[in-house]
Protein backbone atom coordinates (compact mmCIF):
# COMPACT_ATOMS: atom_id res chain seq x y z
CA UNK A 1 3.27 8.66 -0.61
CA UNK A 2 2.03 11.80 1.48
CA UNK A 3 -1.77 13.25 1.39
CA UNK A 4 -2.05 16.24 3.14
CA UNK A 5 -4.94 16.66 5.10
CA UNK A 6 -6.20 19.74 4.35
CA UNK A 7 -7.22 17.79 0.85
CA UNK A 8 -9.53 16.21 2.80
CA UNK A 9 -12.25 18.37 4.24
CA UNK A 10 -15.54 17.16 4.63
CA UNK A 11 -16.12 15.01 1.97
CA UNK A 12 -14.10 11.49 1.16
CA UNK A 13 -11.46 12.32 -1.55
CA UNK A 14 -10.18 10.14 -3.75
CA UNK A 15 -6.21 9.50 -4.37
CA UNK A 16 -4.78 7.47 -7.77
CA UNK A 17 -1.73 7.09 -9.56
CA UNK A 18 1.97 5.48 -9.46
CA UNK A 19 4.67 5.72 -7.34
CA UNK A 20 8.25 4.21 -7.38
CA UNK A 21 8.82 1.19 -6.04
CA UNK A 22 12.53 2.23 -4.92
CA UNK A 23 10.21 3.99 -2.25
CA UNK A 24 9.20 0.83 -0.46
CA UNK A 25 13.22 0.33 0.34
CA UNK A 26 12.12 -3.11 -0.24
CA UNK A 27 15.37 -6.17 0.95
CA UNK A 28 16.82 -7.32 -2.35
CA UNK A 29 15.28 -11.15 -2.24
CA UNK A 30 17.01 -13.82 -4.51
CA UNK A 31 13.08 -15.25 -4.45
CA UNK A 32 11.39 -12.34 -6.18
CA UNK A 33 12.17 -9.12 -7.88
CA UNK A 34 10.21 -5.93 -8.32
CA UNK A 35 9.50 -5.27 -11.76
CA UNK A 36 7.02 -2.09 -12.14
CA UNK A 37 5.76 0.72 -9.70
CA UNK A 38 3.20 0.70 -6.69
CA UNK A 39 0.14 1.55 -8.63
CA UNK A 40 -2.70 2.75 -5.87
CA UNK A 41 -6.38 3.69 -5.99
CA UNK A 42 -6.91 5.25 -2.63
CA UNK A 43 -9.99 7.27 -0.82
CA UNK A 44 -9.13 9.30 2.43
CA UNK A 45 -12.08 10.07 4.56
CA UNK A 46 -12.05 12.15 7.61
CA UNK A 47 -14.08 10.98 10.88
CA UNK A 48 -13.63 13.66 13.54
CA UNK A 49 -10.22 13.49 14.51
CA UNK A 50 -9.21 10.93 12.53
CA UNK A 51 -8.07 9.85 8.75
CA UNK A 52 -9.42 6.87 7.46
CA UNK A 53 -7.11 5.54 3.84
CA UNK A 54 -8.61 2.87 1.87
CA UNK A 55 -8.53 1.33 -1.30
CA UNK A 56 -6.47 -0.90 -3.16
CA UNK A 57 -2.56 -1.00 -4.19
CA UNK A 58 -0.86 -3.40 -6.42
CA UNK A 59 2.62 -4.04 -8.08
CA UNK A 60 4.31 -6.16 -10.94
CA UNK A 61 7.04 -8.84 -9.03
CA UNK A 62 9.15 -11.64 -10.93
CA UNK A 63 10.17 -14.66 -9.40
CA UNK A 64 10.75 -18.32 -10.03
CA UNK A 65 7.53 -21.28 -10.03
CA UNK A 66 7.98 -23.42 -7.00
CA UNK A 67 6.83 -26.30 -8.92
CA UNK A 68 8.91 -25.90 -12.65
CA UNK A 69 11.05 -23.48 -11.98
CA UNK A 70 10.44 -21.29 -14.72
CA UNK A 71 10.23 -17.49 -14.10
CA UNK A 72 6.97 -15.71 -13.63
CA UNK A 73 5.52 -12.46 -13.37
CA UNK A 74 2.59 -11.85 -10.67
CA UNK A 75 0.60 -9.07 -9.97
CA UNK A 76 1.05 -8.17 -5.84
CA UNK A 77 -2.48 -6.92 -5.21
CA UNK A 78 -3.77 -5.84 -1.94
CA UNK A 79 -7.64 -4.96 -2.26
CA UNK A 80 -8.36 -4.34 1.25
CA UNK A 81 -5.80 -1.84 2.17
CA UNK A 82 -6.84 0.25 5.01
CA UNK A 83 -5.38 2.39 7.58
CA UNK A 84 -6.46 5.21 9.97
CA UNK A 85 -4.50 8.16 10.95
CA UNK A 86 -4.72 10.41 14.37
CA UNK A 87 -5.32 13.95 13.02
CA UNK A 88 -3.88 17.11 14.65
CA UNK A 89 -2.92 20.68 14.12
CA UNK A 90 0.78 19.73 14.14
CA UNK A 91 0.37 16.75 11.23
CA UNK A 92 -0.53 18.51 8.22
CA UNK A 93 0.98 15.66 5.85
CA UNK A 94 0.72 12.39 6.38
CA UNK A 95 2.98 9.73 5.14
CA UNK A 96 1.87 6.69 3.91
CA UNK A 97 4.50 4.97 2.66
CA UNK A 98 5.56 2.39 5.98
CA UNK A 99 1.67 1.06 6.10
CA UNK A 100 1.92 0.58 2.06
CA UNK A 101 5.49 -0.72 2.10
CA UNK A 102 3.73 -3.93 4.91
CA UNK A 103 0.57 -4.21 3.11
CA UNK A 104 2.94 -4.80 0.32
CA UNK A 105 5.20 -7.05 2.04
CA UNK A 106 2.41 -9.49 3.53
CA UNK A 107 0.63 -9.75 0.16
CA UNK A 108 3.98 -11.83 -1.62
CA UNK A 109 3.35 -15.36 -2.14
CA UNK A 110 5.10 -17.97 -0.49
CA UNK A 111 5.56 -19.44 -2.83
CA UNK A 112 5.60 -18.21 -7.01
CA UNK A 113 3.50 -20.72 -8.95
CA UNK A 114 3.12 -19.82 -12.95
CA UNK A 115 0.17 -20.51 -13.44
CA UNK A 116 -2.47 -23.36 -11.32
CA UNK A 117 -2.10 -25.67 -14.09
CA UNK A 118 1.14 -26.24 -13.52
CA UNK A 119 2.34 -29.85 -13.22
CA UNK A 120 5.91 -29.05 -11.78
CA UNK A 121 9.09 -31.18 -12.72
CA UNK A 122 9.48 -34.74 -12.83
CA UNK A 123 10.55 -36.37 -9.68
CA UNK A 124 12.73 -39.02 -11.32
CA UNK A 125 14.27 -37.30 -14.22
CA UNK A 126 13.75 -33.23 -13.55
CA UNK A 127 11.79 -33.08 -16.99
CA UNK A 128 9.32 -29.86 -17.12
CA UNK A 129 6.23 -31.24 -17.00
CA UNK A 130 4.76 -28.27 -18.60
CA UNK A 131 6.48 -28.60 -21.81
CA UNK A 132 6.73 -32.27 -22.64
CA UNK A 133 5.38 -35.74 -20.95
CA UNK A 134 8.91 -37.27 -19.52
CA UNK A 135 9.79 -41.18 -20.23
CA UNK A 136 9.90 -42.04 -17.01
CA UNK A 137 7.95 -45.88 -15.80
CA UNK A 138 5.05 -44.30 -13.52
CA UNK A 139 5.72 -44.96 -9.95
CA UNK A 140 4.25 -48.07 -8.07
CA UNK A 141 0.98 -46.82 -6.29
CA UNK A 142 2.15 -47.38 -2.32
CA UNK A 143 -0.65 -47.36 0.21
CA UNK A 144 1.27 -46.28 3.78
CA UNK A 145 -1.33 -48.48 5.75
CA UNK A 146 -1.47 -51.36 3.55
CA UNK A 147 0.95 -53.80 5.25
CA UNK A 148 -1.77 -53.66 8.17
CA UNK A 149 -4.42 -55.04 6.43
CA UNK A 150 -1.92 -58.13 5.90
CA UNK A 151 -1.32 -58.37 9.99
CA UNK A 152 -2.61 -61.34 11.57
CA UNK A 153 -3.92 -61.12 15.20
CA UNK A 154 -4.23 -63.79 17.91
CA UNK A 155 -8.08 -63.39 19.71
CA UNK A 156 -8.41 -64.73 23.14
């Protein structure tokens, strides 16, 4: 994405629309995949000799839960996107796209979860948890620390 900055005169200007997400050049990941375009809502201000680019971007990426393993779709949303750009006579267009390609990048998850709800896979039997209670026996409640309470020590 390019603004040219003789758009933006003296008075903020404000910037909105789609652009491809081929654009970002973003690494083909096995963990999520880009499903829509970068949508943007941005406002370019100028402060002397410089370019000030806020606003907010977001885009549509499919990937798998970490906890059922079911696909998902998220929305990648960035609402604090800003940048600032040296102005000069020899920069008449400014390019956008590296700063909104990161913001983009640093926004993924970790880790994909459907939804907060969800209660994962069984640990015994690999049953979704989300769709249907498993059969499993519930595991024995283990306290880590308990076997101290059972030590016996000599006073002098």
């Amino acid at each position: 994405m390019n603004i040219e900055t003789g758009q933006v005169r003296q008075r903020p200007r404000r910037f909105t629309g789609v652009e491809p997400s081929a654009i970002l050049e973003l690494p083909q990941e096995t963990q999520f995949q880009v499903i829509g375009d970068v949508r943007y809502a941005l406002t370019a201000q100028r402060f002397a000799a410089d370019l000030l680019v806020r606003g907010v971007l977001e885009m549509d990426v499919r990937g798998r839960c970490a906890r059922c393993g079911e696909y998902c779709t998220q929305t990648v949303r960035d609402g604090a996107f800003a940048c600032s750009y040296s102005l000069s006579a020899a920069n008449e267009l400014i390019d956008l796209t590296a700063d909104i390609r990161e913001a983009i990048l640093l926004a993924l998850p970790m880790n994909f979860v459907c939804s907060e709800a969800c209660r994962g896979l069984c640990v015994q039997c690999g049953a979704n948890l989300n769709k249907a209670p498993c059969a499993c026996a519930k595991p024995r409640q283990t306290i880590p620390w308990g076997m101290l309470d059972q030590l016996k020590l000599k006073r002098k």
